[in-house]
Protein backbone atom coordinates (compact mmCIF):
# COMPACT_ATOMS: atom_id res chain seq x y z
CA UNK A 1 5.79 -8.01 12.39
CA UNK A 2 5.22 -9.07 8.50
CA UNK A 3 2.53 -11.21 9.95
CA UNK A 4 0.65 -8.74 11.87
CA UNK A 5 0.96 -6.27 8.69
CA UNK A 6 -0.79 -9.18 6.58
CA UNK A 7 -3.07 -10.33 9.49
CA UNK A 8 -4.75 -6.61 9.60
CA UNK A 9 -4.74 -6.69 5.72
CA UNK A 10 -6.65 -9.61 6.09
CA UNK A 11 -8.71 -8.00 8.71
CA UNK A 12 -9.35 -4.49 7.67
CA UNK A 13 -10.42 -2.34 4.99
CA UNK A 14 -10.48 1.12 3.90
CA UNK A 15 -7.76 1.83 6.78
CA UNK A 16 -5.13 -0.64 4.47
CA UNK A 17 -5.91 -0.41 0.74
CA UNK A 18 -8.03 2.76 -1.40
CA UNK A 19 -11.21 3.00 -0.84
CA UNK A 20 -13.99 4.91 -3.42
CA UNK A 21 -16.94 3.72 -1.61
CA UNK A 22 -19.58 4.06 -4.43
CA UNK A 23 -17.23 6.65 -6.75
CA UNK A 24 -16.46 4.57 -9.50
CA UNK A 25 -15.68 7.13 -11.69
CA UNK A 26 -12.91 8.48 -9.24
CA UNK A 27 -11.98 5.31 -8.70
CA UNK A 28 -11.83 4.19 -12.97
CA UNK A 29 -9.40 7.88 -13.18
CA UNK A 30 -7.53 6.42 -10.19
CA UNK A 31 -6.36 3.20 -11.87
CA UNK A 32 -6.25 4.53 -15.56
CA UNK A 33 -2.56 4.79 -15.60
CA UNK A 34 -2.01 1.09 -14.72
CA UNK A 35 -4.72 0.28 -17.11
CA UNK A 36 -3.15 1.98 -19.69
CA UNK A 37 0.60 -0.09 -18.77
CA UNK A 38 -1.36 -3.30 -18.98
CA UNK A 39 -2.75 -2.74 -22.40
CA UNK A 40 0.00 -1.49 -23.76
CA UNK A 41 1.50 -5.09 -23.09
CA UNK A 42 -1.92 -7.29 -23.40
CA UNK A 43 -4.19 -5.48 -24.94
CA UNK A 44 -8.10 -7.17 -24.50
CA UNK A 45 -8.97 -9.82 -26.56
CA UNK A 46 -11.62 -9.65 -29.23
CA UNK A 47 -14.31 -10.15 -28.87
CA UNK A 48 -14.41 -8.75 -25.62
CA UNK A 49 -13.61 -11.13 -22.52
CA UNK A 50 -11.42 -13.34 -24.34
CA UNK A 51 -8.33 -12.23 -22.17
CA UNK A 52 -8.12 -13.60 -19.25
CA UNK A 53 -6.69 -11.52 -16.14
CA UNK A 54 -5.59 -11.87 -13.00
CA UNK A 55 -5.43 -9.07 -10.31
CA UNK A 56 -3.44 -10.28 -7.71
CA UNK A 57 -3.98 -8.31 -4.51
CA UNK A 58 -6.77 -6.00 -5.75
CA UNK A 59 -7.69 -4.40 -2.56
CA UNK A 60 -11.24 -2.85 -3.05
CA UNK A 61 -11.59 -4.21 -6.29
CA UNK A 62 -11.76 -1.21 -8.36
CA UNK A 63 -8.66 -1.79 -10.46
CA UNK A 64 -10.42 -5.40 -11.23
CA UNK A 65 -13.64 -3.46 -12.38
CA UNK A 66 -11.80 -1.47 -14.55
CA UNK A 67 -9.92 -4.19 -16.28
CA UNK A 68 -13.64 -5.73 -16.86
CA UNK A 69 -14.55 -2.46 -17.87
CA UNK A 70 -12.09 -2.32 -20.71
CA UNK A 71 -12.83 -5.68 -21.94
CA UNK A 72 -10.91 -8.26 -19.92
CA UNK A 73 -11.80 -11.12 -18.48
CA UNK A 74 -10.85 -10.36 -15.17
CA UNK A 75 -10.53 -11.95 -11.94
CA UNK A 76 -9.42 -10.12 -8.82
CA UNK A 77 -7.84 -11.42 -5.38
CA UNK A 78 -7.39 -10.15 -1.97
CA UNK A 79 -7.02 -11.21 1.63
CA UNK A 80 -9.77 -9.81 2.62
CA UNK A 81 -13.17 -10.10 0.60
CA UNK A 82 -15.49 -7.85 3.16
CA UNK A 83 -13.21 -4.88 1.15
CA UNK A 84 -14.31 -5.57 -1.98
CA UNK A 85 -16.61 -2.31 -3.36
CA UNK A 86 -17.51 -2.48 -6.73
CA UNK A 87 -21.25 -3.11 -8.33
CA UNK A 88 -21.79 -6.31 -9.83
CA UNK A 89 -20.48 -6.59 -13.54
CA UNK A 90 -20.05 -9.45 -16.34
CA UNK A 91 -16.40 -10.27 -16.34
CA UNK A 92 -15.52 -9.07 -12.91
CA UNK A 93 -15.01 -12.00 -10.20
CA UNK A 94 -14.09 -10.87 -6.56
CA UNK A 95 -12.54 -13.57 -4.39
CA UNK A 96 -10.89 -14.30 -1.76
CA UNK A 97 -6.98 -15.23 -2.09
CA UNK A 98 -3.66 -14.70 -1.25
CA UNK A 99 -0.53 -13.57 -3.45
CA UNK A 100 1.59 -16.43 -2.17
CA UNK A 101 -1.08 -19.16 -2.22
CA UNK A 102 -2.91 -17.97 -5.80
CA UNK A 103 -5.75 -20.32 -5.79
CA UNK A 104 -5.39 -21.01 -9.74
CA UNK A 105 -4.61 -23.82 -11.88
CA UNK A 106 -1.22 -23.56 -13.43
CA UNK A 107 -1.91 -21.31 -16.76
CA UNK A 108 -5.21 -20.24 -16.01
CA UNK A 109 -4.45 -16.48 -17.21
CA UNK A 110 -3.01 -14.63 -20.07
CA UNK A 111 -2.27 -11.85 -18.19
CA UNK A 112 -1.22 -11.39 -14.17
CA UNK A 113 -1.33 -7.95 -12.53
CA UNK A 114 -0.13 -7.36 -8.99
CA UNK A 115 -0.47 -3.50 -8.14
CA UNK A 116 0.51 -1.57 -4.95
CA UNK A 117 0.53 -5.07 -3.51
CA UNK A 118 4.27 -6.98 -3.41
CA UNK A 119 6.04 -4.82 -1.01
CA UNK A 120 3.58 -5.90 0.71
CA UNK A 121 3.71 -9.58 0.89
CA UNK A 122 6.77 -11.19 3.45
CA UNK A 123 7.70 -13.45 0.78
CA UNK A 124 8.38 -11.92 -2.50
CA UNK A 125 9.95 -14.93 -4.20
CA UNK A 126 6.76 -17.11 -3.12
CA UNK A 127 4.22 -14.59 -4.85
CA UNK A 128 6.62 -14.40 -7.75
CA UNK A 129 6.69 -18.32 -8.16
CA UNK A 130 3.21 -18.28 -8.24
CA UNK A 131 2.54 -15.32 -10.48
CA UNK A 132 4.37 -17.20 -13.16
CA UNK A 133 2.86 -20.66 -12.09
CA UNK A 134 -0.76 -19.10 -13.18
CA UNK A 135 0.49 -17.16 -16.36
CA UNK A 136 0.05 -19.09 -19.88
CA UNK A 137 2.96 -19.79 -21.80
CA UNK A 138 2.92 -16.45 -24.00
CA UNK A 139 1.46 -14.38 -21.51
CA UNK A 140 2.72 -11.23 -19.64
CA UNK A 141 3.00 -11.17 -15.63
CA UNK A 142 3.01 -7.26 -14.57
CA UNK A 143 3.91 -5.43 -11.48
CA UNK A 144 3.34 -1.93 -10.51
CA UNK A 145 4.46 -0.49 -6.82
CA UNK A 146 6.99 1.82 -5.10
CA UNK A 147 10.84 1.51 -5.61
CA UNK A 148 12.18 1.29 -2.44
CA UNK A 149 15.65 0.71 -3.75
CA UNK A 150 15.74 4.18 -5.26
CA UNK A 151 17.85 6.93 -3.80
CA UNK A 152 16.36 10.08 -4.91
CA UNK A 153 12.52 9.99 -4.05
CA UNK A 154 13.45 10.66 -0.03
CA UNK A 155 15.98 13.51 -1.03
CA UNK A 156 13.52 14.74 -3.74
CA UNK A 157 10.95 14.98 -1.17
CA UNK A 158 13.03 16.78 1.52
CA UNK A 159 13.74 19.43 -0.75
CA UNK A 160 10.12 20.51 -1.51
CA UNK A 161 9.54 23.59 0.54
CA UNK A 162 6.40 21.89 1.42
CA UNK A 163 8.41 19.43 3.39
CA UNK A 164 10.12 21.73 5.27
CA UNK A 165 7.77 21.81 8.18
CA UNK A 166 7.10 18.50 8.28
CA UNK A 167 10.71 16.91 8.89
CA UNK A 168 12.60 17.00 11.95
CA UNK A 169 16.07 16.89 12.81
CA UNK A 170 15.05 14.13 15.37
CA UNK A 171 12.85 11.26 15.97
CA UNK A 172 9.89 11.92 17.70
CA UNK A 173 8.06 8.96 20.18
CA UNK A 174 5.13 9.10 17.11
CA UNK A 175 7.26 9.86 14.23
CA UNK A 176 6.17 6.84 11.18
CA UNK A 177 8.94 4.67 9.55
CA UNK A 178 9.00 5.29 6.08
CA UNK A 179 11.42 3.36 4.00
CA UNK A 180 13.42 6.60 2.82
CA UNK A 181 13.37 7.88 6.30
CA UNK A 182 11.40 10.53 8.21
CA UNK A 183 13.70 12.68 10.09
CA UNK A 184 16.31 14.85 7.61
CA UNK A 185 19.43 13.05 8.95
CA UNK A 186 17.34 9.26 8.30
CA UNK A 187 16.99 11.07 4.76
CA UNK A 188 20.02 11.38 4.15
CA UNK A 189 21.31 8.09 5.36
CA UNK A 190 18.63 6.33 3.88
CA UNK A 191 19.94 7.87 0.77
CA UNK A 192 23.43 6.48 0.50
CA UNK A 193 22.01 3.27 1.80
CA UNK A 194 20.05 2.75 -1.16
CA UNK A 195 22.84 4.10 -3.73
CA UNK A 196 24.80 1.30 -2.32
CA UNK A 197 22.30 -1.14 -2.34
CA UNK A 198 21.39 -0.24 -6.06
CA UNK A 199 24.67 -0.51 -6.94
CA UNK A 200 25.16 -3.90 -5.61
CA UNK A 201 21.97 -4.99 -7.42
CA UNK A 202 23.45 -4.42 -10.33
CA UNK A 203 26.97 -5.38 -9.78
CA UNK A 204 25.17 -9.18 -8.98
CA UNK A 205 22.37 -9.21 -11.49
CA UNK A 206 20.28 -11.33 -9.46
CA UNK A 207 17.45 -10.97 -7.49
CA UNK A 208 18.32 -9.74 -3.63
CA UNK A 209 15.04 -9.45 -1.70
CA UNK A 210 15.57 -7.31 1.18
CA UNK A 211 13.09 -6.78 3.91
CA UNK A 212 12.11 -4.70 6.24
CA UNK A 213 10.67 -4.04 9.17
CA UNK A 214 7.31 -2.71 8.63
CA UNK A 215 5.42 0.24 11.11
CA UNK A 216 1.95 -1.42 11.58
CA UNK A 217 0.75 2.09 13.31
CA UNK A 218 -2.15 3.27 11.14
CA UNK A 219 -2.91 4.83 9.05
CA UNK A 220 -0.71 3.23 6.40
CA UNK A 221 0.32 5.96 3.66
CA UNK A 222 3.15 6.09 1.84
CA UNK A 223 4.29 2.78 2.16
CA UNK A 224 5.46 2.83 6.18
CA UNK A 225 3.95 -0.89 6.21
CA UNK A 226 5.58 -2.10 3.69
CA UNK A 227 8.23 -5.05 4.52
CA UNK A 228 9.95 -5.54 1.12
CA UNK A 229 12.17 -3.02 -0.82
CA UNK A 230 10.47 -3.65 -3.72
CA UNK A 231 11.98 -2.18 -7.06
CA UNK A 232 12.53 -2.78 -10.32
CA UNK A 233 16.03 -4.54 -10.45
CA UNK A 234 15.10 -7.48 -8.72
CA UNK A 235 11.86 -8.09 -10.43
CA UNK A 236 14.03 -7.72 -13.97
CA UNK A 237 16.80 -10.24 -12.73
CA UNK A 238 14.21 -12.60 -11.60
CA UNK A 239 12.24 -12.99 -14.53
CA UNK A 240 15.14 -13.04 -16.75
CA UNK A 241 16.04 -15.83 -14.37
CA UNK A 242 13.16 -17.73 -15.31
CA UNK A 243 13.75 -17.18 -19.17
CA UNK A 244 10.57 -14.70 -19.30
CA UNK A 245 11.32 -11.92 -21.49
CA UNK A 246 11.08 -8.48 -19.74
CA UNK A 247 9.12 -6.02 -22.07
CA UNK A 248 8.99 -3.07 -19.86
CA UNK A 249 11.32 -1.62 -17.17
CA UNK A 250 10.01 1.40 -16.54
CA UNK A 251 6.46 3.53 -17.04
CA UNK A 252 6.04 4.76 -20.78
CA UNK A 253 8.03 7.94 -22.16
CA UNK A 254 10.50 8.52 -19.90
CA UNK A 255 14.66 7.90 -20.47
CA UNK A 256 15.69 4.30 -20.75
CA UNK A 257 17.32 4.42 -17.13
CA UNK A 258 15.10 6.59 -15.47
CA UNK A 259 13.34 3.06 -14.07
CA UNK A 260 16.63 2.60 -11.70
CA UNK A 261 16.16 5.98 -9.77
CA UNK A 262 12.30 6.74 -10.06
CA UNK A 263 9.53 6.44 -7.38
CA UNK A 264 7.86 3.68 -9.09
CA UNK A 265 8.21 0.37 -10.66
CA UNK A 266 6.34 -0.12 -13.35
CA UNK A 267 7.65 -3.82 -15.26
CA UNK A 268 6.42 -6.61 -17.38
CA UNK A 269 7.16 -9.54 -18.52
CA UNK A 270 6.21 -12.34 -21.26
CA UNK A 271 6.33 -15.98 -20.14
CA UNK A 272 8.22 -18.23 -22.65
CA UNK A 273 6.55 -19.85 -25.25
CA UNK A 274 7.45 -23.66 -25.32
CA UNK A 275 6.24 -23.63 -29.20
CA UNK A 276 8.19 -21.04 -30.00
CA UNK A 277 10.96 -21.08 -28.21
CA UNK A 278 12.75 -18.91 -25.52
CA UNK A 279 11.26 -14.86 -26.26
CA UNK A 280 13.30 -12.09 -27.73
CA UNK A 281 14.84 -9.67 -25.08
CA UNK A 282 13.03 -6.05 -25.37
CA UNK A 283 15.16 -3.57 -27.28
CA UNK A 284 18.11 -2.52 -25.01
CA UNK A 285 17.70 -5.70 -22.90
């Protein structure tokens, strides 16, 4: 079933990934937050264009126009290159490419971004390896998506009266598969599932990624296609793994644990330096 997810995200466009047609300045507000993560961890060179990024599963290619936009030298992949929507621009390359099979030298960029993209991908590990294949000694590797590992987003959401007439006590024949459940009882289950799962995570302090099943039923919202549990535990015990230096856990402002039961994962990483030795752990590291 991962294959068939990746074979229509190969295939289609708007139905798969955000679409702003011509928008761009919906589209530039849409992918300001990640823009402001990124900087805050590699800022654009100067002069402009000097920094060279790498958006790795860009979908429409708005998030790679507004890296170009804000000075980088940016370069943007995706399975499927009839998607792409952006204008023409210096400093913004759309091509065609895969997360697992980046088609890069080894330390071609200073900076690697995969958004919204690895719990998509059927092998984690793979787009992982090559994430840090393409990143420069010295430079950062980010990634930005749900966490699926979390226990409190499905409960959180069940308890919104404007959830209430949504969810069912029972499974309907066209109810989606969401990875925190759909029905109130899946909610709940789904709940101490990932508490326990969480908790093993930690207990180990090494990567564990587990998969899923993904509903390839359009339309896609909310992350029913996606076939890894992505989250931010793994992704920290795998580049501590490979001696990269994790620099943020978690989006900006909030508690220093909030990262282990928010929605999101929001973390980067700096690749070693071989001239300067292994990197200093982030405070609280």
């Amino acid at each position: 079933m991962s294959e068939s997810v990746q074979a229509m995200y190969g295939e289609s466009a708007a139905a798969v990934r955000a679409s702003f047609k011509d928008d761009s300045v919906r589209a530039l507000d849409y992918y300001a937050p990640l823009l402001h993560f990124v900087t805050g961890v590699a800022p654009p060179g100067v002069p402009a264009g000097t920094t060279r990024l790498l958006d790795v599963g860009c979908g429409s290619g708005w998030s790679t126009f507004a890296f170009a936009a804000a000075g980088y030298d940016a370069t943007g992949i995706d399975l499927n290159p009839a998607a792409f929507e952006p204008p023409h621009r210096d400093r913004c390359r759309l091509l065609r490419g895969s997360a697992t099979e980046v088609p890069f030298a080894a330390e071609s960029f200073d900076a690697v971004v995969c958004y919204q993209c690895l719990e998509h991908v059927p092998d984690p590990r793979q787009a992982l390896d090559e994430m840090a294949r393409v990143c420069r000694p010295g430079g950062v590797v980010v990634v930005v998506g749900p966490n699926l590992v979390s226990p409190t987003p499905g409960v959180a959401h069940a308890a919104r009266p404007s959830s209430w007439r949504s969810l069912r006590l029972r499974r309907g024949a066209g109810t989606p598969r969401h990875p925190y459940g759909n029905t109130l009882p899946e909610i709940a289950a789904v709940a101490l599932l990932r508490a326990a799962q969480l908790g093993g995570k930690l207990a180990r302090r090494t990567p564990q990624f587990l998969m899923r099943e993904p509903d390839a039923v359009p339309p896609f919202h909310a992350d029913n296609d996606a076939c890894y549990l992505c989250n931010p535990t793994d992704l920290i015990a795998d580049f501590r793994r490979r001696g990269f230096a994790v620099v943020r856990r978690g989006k900006p402002g909030r508690p220093p644990l909030a990262y282990l039961f928010a929605g999101g994962t929001w973390v980067a990483a700096r690749k070693p330096d071989a001239a300067a030795g292994p990197p200093s752990p982030a405070p609280g590291d």
